[in-house]
C-alpha atoms as a PDB file:
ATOM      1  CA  UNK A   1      25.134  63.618  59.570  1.00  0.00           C
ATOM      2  CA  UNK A   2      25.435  59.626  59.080  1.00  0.00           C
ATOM      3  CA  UNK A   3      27.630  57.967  61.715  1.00  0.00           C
ATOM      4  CA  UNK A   4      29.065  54.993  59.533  1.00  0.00           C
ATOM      5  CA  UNK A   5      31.535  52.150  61.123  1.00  0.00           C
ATOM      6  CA  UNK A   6      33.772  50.450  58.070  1.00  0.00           C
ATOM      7  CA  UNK A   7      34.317  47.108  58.763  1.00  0.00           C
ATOM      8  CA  UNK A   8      37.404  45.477  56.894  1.00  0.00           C
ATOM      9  CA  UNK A   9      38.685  49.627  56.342  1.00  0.00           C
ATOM     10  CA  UNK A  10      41.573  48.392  54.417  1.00  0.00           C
ATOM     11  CA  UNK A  11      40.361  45.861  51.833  1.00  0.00           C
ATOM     12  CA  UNK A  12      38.692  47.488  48.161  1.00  0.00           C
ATOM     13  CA  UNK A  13      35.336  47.998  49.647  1.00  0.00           C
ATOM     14  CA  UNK A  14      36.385  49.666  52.576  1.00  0.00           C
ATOM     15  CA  UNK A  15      38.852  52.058  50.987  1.00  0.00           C
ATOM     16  CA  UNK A  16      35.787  52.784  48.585  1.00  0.00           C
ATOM     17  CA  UNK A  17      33.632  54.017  51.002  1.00  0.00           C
ATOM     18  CA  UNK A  18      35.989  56.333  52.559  1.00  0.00           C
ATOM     19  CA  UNK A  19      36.930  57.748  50.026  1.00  0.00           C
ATOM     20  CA  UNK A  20      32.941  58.322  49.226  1.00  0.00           C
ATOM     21  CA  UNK A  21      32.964  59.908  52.720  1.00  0.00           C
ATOM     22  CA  UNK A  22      35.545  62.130  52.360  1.00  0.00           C
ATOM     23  CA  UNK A  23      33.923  63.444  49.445  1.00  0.00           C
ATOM     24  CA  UNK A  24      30.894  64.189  51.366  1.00  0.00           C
ATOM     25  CA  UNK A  25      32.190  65.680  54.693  1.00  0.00           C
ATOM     26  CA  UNK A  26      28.951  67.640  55.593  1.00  0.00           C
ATOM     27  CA  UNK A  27      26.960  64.104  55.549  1.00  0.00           C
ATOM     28  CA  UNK A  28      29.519  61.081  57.017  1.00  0.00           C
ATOM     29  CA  UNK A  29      31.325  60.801  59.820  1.00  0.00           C
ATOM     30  CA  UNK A  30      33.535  57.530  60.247  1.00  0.00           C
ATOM     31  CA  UNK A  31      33.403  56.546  63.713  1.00  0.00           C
ATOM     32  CA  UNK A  32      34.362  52.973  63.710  1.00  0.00           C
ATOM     33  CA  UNK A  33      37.323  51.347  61.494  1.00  0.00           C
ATOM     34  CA  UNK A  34      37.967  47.611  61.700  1.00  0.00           C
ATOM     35  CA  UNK A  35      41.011  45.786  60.233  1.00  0.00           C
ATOM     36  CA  UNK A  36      42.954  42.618  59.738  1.00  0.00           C
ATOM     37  CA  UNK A  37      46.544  43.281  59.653  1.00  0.00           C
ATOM     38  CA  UNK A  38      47.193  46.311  57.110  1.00  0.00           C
ATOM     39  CA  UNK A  39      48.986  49.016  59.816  1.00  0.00           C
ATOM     40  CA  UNK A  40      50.244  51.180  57.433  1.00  0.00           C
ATOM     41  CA  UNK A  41      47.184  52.055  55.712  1.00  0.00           C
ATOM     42  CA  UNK A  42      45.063  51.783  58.879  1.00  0.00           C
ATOM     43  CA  UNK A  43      47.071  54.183  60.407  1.00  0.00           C
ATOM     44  CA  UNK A  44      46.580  56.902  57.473  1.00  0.00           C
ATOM     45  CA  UNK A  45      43.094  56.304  57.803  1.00  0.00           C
ATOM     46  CA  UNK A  46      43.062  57.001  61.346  1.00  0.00           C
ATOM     47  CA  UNK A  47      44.807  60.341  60.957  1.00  0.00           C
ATOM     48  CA  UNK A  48      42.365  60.994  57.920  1.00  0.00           C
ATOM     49  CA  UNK A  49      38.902  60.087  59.558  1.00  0.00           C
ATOM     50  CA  UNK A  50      39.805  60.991  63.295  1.00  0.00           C
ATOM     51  CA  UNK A  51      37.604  57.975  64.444  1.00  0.00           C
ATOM     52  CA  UNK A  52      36.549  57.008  67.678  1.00  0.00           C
ATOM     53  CA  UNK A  53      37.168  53.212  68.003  1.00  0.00           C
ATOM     54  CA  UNK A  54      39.620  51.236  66.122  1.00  0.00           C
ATOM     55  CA  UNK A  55      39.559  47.369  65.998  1.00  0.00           C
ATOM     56  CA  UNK A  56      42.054  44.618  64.493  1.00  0.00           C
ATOM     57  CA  UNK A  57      40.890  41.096  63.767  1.00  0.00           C
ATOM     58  CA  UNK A  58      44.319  39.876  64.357  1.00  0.00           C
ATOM     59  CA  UNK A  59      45.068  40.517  68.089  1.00  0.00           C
ATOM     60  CA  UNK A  60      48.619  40.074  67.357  1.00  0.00           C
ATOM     61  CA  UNK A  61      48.682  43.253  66.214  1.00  0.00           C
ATOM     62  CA  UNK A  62      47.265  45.031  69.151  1.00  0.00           C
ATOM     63  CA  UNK A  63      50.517  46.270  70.728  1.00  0.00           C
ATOM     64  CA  UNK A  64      52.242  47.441  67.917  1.00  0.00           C
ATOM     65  CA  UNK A  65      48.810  49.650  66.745  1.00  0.00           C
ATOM     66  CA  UNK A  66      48.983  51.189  70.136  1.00  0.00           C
ATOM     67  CA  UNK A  67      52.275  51.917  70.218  1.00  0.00           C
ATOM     68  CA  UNK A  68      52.187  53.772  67.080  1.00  0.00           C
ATOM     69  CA  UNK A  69      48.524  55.362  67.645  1.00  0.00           C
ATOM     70  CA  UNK A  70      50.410  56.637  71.149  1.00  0.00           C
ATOM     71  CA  UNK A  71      53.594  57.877  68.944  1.00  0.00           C
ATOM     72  CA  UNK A  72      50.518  60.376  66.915  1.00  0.00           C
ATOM     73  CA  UNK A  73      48.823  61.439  69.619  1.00  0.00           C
ATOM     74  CA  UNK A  74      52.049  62.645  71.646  1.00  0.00           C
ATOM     75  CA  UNK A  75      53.305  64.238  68.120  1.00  0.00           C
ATOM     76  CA  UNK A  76      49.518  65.681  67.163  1.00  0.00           C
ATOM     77  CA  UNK A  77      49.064  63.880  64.052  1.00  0.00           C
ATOM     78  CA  UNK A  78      45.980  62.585  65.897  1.00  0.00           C
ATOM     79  CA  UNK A  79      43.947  64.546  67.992  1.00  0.00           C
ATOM     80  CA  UNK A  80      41.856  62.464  69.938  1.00  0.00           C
ATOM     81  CA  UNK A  81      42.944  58.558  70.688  1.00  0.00           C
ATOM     82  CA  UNK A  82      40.444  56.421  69.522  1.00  0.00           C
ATOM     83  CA  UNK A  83      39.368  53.190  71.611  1.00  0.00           C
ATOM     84  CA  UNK A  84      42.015  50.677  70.388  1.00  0.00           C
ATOM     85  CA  UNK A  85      40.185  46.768  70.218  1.00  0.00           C
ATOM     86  CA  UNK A  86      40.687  43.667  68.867  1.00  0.00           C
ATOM     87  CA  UNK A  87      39.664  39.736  67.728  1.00  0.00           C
ATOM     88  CA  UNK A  88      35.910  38.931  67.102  1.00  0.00           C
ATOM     89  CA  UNK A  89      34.646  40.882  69.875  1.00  0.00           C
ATOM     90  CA  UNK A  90      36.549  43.939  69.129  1.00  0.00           C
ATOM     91  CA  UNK A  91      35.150  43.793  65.478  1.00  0.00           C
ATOM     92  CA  UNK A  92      31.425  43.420  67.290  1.00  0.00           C
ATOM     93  CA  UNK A  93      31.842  46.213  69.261  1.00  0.00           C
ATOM     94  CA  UNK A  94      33.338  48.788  66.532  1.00  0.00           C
ATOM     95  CA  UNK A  95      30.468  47.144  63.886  1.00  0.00           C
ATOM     96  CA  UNK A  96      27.847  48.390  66.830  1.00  0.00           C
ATOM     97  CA  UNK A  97      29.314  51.796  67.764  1.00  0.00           C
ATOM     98  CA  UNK A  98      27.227  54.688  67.218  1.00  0.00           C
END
């Protein structure tokens, strides 16, 4: 099985390739998303892919995302919480995460 981060998750390309990976369970396993600012989509995607670190490029954003990934996890809609980062280091370290 391929461990694959998505950088920019939400744009075309992004939403491309998860879609190719949920097609082919048995061979990819997201582990890193990155986003700019698209919460509502990232979100589905996080319930969808189960990933293990989760980074925004606009730190702004930060509290909100884990404030809502918090609201999942307490309701089961996500079953681990994933590492929650953000700016240009958080996008580094979710682009290197194996």
């Amino acid at each position: 099985m391929k461990a694959i981060s998505v950088l920019g998750s939400t744009g075309s390309i992004g939403t491309q390739t998860l879609q190719i990976a949920e097609e082919f369970p048995n061979q990819f396993k997201i582990v890193a998303l990155t986003a700019g600012r698209n919460l509502d989509l990232l979100i589905k995607q996080i319930q969808v892919h189960q990933p293990e670190v989760v980074s925004l490029a606009d730190e702004s954003l930060l509290p909100e995302l884990t404030t809502r990934i918090n609201n999942l996890t307490e309701d089961k809609k996500i079953i681990k919480k994933p590492l929650l980062m953000a700016g240009a280091e958080g996008i580094n370290h979710a682009a290197a995460w194996k």
